[in-house]
N, C-alpha and C. Protein backbone atom coordinates (compact mmCIF):
# COMPACT_ATOMS: atom_id res chain seq x y z
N UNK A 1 57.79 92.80 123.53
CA UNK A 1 56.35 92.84 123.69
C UNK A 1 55.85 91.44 124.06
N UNK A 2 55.27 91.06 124.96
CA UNK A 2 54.46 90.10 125.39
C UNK A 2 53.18 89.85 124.45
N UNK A 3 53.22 88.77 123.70
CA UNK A 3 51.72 88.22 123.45
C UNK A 3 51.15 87.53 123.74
N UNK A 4 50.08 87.47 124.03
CA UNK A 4 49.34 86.85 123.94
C UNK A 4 48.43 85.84 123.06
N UNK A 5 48.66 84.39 123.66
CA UNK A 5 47.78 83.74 122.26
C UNK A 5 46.72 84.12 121.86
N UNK A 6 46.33 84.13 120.61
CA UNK A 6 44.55 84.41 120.22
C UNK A 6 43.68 83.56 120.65
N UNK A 7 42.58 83.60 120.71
CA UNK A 7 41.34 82.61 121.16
C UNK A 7 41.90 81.43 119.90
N UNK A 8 41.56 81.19 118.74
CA UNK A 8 41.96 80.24 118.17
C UNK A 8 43.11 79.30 118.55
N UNK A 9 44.16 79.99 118.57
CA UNK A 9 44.95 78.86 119.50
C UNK A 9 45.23 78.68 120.85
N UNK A 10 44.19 79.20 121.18
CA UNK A 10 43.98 78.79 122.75
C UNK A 10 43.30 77.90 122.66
N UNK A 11 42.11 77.96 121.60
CA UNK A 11 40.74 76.54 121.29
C UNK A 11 41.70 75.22 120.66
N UNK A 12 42.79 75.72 120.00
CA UNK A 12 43.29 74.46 119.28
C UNK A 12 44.09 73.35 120.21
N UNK A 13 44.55 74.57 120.84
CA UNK A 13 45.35 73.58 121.84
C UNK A 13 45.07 72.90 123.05
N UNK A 14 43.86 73.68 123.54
CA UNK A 14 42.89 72.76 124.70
C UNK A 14 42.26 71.29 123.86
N UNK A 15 41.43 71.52 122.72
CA UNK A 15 41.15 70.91 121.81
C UNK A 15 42.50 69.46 121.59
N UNK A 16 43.38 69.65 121.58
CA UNK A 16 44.41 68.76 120.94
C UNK A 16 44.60 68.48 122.32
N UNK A 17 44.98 68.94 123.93
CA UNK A 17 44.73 68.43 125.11
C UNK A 17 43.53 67.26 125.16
N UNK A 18 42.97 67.88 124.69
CA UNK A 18 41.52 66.89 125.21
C UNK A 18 41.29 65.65 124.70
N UNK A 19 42.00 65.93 123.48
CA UNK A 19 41.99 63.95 122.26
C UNK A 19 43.31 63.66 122.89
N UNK A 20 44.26 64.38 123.19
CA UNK A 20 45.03 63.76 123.32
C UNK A 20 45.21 62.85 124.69
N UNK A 21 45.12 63.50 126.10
CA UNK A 21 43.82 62.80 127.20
C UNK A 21 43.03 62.01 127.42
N UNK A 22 42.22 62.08 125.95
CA UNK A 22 41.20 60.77 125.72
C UNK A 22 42.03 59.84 124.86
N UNK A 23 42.69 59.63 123.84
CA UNK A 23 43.64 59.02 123.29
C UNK A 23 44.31 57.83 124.54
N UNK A 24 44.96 58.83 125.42
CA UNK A 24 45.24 58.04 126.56
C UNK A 24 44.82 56.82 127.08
N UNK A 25 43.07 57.67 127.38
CA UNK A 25 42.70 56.87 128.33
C UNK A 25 41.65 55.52 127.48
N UNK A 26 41.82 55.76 126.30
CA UNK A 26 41.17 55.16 125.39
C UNK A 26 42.02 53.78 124.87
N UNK A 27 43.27 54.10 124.83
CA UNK A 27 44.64 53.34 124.56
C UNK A 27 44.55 52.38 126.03
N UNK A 28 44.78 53.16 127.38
CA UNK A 28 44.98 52.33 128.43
C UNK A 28 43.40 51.20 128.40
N UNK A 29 42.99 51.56 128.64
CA UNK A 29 41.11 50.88 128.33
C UNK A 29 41.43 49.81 127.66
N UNK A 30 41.58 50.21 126.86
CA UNK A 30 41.44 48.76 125.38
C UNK A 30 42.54 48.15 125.15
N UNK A 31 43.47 48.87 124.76
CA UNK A 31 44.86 48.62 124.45
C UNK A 31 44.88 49.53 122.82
N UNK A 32 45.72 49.74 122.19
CA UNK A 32 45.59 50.51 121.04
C UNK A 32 45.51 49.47 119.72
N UNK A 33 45.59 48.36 119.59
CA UNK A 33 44.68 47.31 118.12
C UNK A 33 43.45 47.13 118.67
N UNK A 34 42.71 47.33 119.45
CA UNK A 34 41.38 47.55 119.85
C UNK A 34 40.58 48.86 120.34
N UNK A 35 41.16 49.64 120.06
CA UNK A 35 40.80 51.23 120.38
C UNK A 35 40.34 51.70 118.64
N UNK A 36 39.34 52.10 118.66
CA UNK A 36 38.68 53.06 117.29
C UNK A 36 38.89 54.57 117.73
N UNK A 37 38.67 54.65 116.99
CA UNK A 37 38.56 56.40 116.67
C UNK A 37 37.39 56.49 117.52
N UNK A 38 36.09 55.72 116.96
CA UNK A 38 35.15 56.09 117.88
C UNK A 38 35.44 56.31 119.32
N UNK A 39 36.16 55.54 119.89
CA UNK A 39 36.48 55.46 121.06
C UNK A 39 37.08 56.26 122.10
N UNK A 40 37.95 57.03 121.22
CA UNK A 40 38.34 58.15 120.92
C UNK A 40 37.66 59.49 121.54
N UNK A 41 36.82 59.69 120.63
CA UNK A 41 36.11 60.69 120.11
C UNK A 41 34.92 60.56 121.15
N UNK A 42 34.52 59.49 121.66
CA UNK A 42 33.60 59.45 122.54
C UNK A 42 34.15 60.01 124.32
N UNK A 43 35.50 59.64 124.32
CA UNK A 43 35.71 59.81 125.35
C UNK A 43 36.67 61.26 125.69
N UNK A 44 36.14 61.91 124.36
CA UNK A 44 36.65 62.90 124.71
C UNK A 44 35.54 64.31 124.42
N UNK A 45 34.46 63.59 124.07
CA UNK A 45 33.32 64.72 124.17
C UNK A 45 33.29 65.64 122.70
N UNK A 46 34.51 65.23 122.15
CA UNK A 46 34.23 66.49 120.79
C UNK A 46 33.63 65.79 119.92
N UNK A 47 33.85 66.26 118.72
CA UNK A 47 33.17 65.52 117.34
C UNK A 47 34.31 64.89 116.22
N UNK A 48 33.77 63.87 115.81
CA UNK A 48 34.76 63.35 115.02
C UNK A 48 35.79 63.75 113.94
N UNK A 49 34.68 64.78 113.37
CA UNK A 49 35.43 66.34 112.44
C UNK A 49 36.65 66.41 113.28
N UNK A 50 36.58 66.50 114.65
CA UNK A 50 37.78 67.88 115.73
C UNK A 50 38.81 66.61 115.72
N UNK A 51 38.47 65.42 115.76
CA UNK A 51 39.59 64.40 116.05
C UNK A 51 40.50 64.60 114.80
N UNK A 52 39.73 64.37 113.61
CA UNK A 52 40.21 64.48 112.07
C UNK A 52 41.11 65.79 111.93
N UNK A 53 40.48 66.44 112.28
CA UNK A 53 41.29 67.58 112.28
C UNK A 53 42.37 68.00 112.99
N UNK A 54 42.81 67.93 114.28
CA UNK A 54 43.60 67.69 115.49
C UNK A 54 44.88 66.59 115.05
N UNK A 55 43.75 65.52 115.24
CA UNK A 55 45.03 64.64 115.22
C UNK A 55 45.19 63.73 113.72
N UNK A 56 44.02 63.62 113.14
CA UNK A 56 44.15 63.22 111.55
C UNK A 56 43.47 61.62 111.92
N UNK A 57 44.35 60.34 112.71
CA UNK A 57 44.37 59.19 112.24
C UNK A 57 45.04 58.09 114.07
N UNK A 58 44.81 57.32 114.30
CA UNK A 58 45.16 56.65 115.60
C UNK A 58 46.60 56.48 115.81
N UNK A 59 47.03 56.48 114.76
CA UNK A 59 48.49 56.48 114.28
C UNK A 59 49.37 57.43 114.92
N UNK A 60 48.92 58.61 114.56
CA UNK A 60 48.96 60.37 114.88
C UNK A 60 48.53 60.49 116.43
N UNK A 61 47.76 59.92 117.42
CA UNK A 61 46.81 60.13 118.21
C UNK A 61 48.09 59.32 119.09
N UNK A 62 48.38 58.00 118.78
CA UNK A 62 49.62 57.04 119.71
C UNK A 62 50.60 57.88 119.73
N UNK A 63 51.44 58.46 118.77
CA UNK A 63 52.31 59.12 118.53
C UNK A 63 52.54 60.76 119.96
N UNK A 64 51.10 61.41 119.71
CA UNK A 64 51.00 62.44 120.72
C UNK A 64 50.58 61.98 122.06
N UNK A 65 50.23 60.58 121.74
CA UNK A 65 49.96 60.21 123.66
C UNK A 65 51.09 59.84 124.20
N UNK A 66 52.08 59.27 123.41
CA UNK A 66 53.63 59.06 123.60
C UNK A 66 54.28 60.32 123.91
N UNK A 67 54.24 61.22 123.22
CA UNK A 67 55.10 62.01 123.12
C UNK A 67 54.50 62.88 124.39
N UNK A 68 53.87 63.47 124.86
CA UNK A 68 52.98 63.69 125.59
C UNK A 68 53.45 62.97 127.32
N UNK A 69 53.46 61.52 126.90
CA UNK A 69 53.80 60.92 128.44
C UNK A 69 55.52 61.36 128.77
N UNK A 70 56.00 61.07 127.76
CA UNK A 70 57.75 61.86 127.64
C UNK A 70 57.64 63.50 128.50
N UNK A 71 56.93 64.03 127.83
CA UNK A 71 57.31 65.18 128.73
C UNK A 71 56.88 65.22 129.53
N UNK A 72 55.90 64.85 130.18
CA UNK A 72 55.37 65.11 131.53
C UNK A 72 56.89 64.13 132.25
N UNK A 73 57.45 62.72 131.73
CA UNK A 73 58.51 62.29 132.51
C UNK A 73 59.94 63.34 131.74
N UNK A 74 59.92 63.91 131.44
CA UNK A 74 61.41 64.75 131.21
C UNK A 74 61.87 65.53 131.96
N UNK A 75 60.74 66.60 132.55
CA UNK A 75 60.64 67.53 133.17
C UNK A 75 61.80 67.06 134.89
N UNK A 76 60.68 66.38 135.03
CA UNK A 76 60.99 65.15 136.25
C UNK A 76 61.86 64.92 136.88
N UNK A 77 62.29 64.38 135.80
CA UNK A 77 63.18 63.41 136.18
C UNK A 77 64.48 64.11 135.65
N UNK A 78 64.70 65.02 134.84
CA UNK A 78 65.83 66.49 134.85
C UNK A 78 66.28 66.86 136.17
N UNK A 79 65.17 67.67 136.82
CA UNK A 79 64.65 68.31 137.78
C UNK A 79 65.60 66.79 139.10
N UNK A 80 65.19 65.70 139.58
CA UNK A 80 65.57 64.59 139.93
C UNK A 80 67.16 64.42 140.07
N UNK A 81 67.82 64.63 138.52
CA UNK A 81 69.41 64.50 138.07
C UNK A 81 70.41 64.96 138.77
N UNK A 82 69.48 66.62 138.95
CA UNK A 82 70.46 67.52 138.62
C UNK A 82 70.12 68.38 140.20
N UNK A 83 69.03 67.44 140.67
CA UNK A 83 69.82 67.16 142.52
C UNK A 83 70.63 66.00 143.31
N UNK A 84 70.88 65.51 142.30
CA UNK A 84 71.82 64.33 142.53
C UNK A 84 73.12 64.74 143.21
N UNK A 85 73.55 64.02 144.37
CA UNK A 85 75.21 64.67 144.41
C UNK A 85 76.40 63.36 144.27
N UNK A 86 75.55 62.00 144.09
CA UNK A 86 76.55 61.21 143.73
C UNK A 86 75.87 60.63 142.26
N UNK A 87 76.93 59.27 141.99
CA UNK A 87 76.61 58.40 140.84
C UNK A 87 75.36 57.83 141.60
N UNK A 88 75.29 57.14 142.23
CA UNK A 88 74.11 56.45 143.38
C UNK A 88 72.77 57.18 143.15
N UNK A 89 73.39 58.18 143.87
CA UNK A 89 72.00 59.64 143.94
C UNK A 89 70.85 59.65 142.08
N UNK A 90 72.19 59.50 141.43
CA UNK A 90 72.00 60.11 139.90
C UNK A 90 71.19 58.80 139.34
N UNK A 91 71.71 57.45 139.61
CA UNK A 91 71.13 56.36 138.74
C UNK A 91 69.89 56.17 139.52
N UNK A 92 69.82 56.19 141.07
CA UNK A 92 68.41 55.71 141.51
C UNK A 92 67.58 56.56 141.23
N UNK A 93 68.11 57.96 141.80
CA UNK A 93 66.44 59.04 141.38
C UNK A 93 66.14 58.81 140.10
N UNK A 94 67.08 59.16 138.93
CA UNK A 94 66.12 58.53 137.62
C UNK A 94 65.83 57.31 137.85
N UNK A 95 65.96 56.14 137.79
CA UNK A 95 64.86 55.06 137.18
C UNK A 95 63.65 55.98 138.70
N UNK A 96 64.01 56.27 140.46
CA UNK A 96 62.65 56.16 140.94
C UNK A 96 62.17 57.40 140.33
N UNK A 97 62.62 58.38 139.64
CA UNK A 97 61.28 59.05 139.40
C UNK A 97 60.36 58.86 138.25
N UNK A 98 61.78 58.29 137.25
CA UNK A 98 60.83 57.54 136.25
C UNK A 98 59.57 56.71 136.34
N UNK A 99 59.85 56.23 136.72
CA UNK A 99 58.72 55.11 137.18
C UNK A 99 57.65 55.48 138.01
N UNK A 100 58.09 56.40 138.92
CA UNK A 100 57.12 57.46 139.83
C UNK A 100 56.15 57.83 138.81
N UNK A 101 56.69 59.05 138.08
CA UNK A 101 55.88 59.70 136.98
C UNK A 101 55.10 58.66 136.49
N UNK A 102 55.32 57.85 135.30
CA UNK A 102 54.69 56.93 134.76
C UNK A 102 53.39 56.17 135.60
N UNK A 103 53.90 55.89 137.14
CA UNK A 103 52.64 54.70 137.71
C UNK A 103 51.69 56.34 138.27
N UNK A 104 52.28 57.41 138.28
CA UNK A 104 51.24 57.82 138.97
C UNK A 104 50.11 58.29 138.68
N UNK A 105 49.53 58.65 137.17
CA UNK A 105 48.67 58.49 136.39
C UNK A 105 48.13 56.80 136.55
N UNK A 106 47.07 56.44 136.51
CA UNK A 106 46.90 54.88 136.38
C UNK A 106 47.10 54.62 134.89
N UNK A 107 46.13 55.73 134.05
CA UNK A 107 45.66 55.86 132.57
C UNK A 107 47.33 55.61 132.02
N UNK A 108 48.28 56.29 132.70
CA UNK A 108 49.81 56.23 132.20
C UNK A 108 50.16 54.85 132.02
N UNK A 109 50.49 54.22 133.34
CA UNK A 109 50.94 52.72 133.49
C UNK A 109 50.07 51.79 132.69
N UNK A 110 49.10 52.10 132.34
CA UNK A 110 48.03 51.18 132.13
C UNK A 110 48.35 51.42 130.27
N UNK A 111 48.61 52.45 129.69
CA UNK A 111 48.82 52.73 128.80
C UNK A 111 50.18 52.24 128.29
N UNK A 112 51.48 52.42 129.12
CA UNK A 112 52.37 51.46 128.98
C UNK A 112 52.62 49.88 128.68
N UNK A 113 51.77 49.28 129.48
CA UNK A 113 51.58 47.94 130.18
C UNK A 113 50.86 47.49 129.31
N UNK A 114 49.46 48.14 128.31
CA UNK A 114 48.83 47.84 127.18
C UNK A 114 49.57 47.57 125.65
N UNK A 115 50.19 49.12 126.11
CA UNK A 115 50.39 49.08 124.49
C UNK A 115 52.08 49.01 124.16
N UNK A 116 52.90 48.51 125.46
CA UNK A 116 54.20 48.11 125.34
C UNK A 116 54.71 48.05 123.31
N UNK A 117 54.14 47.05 122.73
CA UNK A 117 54.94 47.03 121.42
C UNK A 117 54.12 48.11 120.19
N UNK A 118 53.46 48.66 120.61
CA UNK A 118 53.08 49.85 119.75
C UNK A 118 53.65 50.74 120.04
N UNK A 119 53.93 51.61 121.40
CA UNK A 119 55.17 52.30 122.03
C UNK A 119 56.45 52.22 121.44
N UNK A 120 56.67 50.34 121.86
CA UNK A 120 58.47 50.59 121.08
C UNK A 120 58.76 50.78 119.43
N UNK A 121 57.31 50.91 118.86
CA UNK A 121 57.67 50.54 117.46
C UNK A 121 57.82 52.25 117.07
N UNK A 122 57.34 53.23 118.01
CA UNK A 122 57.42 54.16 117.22
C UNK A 122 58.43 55.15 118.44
N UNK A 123 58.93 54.76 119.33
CA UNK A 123 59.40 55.19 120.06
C UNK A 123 60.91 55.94 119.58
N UNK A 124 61.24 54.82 118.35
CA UNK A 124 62.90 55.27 118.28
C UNK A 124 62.94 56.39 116.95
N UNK A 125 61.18 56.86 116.26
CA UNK A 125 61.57 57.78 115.45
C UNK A 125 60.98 58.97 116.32
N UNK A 126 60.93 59.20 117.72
CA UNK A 126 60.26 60.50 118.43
C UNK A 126 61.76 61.05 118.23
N UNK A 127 61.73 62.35 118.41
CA UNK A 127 62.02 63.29 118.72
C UNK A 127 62.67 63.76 120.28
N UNK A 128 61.51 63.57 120.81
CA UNK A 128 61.08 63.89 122.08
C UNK A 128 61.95 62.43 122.77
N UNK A 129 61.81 61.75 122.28
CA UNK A 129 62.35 60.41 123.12
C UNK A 129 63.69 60.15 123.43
N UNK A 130 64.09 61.11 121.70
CA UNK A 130 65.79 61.13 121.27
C UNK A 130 66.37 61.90 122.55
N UNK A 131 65.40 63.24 123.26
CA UNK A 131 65.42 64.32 123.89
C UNK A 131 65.89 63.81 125.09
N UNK A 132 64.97 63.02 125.39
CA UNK A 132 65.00 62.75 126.91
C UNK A 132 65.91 62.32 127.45
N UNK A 133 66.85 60.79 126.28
CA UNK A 133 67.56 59.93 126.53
C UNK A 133 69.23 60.66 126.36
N UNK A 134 69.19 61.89 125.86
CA UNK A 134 70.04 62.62 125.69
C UNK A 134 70.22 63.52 127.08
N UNK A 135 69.13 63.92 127.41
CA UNK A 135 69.34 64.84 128.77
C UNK A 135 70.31 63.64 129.61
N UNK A 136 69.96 62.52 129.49
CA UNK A 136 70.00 61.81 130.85
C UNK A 136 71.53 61.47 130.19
N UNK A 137 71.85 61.22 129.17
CA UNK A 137 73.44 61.53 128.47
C UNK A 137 74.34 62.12 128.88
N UNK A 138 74.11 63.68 129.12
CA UNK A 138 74.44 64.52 129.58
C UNK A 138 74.59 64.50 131.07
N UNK A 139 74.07 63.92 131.00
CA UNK A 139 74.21 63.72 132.86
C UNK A 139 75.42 63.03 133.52
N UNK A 140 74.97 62.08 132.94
CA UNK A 140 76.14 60.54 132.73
C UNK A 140 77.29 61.25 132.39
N UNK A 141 77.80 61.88 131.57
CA UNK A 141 78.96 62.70 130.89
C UNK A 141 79.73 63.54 131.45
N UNK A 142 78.78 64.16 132.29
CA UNK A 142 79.04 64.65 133.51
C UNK A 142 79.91 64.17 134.80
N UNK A 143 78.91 63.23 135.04
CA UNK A 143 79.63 62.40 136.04
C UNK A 143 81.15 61.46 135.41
N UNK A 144 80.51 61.48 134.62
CA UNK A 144 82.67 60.60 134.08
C UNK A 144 83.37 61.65 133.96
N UNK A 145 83.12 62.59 133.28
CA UNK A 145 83.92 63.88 133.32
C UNK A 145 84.83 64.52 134.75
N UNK A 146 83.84 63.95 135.93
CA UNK A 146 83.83 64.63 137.00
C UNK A 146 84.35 63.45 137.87
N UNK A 147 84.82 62.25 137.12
CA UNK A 147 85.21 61.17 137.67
C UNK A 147 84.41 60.68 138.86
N UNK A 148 83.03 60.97 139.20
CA UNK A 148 82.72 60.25 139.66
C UNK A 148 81.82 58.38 139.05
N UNK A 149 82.34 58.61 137.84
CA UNK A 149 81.61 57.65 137.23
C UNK A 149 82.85 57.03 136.46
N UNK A 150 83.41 55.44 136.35
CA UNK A 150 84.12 55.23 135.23
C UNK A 150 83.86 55.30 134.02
N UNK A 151 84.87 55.73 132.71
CA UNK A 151 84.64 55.53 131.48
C UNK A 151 83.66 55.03 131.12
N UNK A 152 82.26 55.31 130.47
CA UNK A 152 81.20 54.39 129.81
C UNK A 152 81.02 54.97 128.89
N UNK A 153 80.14 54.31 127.58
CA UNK A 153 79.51 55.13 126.28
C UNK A 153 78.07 55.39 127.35
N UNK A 154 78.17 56.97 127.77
CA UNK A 154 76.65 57.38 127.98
C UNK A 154 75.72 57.40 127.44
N UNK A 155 75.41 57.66 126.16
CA UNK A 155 74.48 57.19 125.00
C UNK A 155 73.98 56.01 124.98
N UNK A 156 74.68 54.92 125.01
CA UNK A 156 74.02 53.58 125.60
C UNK A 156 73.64 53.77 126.57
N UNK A 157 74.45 53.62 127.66
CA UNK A 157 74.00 53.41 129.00
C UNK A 157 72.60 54.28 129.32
N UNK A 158 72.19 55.54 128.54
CA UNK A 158 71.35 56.65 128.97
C UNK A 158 70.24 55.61 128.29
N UNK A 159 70.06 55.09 126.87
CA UNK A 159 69.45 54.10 126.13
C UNK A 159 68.76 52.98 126.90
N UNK A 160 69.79 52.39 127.42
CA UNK A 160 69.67 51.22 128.40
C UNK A 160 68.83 51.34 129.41
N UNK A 161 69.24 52.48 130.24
CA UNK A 161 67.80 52.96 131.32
C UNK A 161 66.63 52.91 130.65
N UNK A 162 66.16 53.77 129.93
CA UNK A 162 65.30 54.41 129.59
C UNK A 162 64.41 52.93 129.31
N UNK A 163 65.19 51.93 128.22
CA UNK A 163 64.85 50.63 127.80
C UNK A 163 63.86 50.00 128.94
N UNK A 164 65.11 49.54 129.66
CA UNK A 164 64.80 48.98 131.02
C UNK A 164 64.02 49.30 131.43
N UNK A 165 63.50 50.56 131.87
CA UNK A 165 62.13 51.21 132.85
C UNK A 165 60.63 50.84 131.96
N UNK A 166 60.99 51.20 130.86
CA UNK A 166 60.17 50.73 129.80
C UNK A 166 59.22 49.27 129.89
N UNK A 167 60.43 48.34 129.74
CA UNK A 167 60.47 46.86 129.62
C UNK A 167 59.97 46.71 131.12
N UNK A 168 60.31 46.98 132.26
CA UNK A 168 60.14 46.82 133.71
C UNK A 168 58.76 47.36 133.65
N UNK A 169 58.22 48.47 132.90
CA UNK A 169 56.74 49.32 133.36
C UNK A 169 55.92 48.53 132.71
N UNK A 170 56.14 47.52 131.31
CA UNK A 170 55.49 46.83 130.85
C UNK A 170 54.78 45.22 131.58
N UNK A 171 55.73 44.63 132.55
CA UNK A 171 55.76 43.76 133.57
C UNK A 171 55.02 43.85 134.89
N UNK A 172 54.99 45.24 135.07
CA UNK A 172 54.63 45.17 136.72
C UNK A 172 52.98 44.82 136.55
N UNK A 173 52.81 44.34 137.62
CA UNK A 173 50.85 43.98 137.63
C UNK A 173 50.95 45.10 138.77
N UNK A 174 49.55 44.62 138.70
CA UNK A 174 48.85 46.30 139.60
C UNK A 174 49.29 46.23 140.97
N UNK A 175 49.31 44.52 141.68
CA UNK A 175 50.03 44.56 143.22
C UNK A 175 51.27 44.76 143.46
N UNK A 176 52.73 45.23 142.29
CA UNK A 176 53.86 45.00 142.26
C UNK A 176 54.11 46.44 142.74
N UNK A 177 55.27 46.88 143.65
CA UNK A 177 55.65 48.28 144.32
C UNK A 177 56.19 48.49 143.34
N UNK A 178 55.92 49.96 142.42
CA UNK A 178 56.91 50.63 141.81
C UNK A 178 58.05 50.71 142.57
N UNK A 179 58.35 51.37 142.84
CA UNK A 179 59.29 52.18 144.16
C UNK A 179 60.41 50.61 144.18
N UNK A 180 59.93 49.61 144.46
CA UNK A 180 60.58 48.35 144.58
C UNK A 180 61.32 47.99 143.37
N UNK A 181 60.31 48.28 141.93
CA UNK A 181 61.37 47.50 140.48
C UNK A 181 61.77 48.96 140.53
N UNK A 182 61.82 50.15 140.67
CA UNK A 182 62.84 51.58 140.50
C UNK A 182 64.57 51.27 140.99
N UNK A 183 64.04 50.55 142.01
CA UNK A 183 65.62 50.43 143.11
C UNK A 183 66.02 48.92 142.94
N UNK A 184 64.99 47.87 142.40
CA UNK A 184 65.69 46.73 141.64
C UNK A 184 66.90 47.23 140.47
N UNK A 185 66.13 48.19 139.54
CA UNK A 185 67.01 48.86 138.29
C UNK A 185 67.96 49.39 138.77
N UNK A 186 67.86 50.15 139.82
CA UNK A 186 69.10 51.19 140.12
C UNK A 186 69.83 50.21 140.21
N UNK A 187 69.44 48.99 141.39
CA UNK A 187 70.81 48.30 141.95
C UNK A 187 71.34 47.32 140.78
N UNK A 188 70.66 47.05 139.94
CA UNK A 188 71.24 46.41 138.56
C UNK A 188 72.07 47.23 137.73
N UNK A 189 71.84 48.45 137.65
CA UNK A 189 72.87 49.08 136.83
C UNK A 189 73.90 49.42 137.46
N UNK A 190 73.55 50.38 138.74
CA UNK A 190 74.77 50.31 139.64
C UNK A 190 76.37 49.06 139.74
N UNK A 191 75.36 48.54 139.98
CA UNK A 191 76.52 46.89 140.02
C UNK A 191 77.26 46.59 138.78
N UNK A 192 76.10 46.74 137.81
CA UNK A 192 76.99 46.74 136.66
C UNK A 192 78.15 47.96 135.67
N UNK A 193 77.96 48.92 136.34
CA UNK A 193 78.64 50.35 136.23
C UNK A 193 80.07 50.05 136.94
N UNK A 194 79.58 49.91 137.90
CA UNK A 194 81.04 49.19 139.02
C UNK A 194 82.08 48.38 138.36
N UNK A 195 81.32 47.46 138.13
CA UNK A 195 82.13 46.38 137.31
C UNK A 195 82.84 46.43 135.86
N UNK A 196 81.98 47.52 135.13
CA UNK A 196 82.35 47.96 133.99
C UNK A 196 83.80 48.50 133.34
């Protein structure tokens, strides 16, 4: 049988879209040690009750704007992998779509680039983060399996990207080509995969 959600959690979850959206763009704005709740809550049109309730605390609010930017890049950059037909193919499309995804929101990059050490502080108890860096594991595992890749611990190396794009999305200013530090990374890991 097919269900359908009820109106209630159809309201809850547009509702938790919408702080979480404004959370975003509230975080990129200010940076998140200068973002209030008010700030919040203003830029997302509901009432402070719906924030409290939704998301509880700014804490809670970083946490789902994180987790949140992860999947919109998981999807992605999966999708990216797993048209790959070499090692080459596999390391550049992830970091370029990574980085794609991320700059192409501004509110995204800008949210990165702000709140870089509030990100990494809560980055390594997500879930979602564990998720991502594991898909891209799997990938890697693949390719050694399939010998097109030498022996590596993929778990690092999947770590290491993810790091890197991170650390690189935190750096770029607004005149710097994504597309340019995507294929800087590739050709840095590449080289160093080689050599490995």
């Amino acid at each position: 049988m097919d269900r359908k959600p009820n109106r209630r959690t159809e309201i809850r979850q547009e509702n938790t879209r919408i702080l979480v959206l404004a959370a975003l763009r509230a975080f990129a704005t200010h940076g998140y040690e200068n973002t209030t709740i008010r700030d919040i809550v203003e830029e997302s049109g509901l009432s402070r009750g719906t924030f409290y309730n939704y998301l509880g605390d700014k804490p809670t609010a970083l946490r789902a704007v994180t987790e949140w930017v992860v999947e919109q890049l998981r999807e992605e950059v999966r999708q990216a992998r797993h048209q790959a037909s070499s090692v080459t193919e596999l390391i550049q499309d992830a970091f370029v779509t990574m980085i794609d995804v991320m700059v192409r929101d501004p509110h995204v990059v800008n949210f990165i680039r702000m709140n870089g050490q509030a990100v990494r502080s809560i980055s390594g108890d997500l879930e979602l983060v564990h998720a991502a860096t594991s898909d891209l594991a799997m990938d890697l595992e693949r390719a050694i399996h399939a010998g097109l890749l030498s022996r590596q611990h993929a778990e690092w190396l999947a770590a290491a990207m993810v790091g890197a794009t991170i650390e690189v999305l935190t750096r770029l200013e607004p005149d710097d080509d994504p597309k340019e530090a995507a294929l800087y990374l590739a050709h840095i890991f590449l080289n160093g995969i080689r050599q490995a």
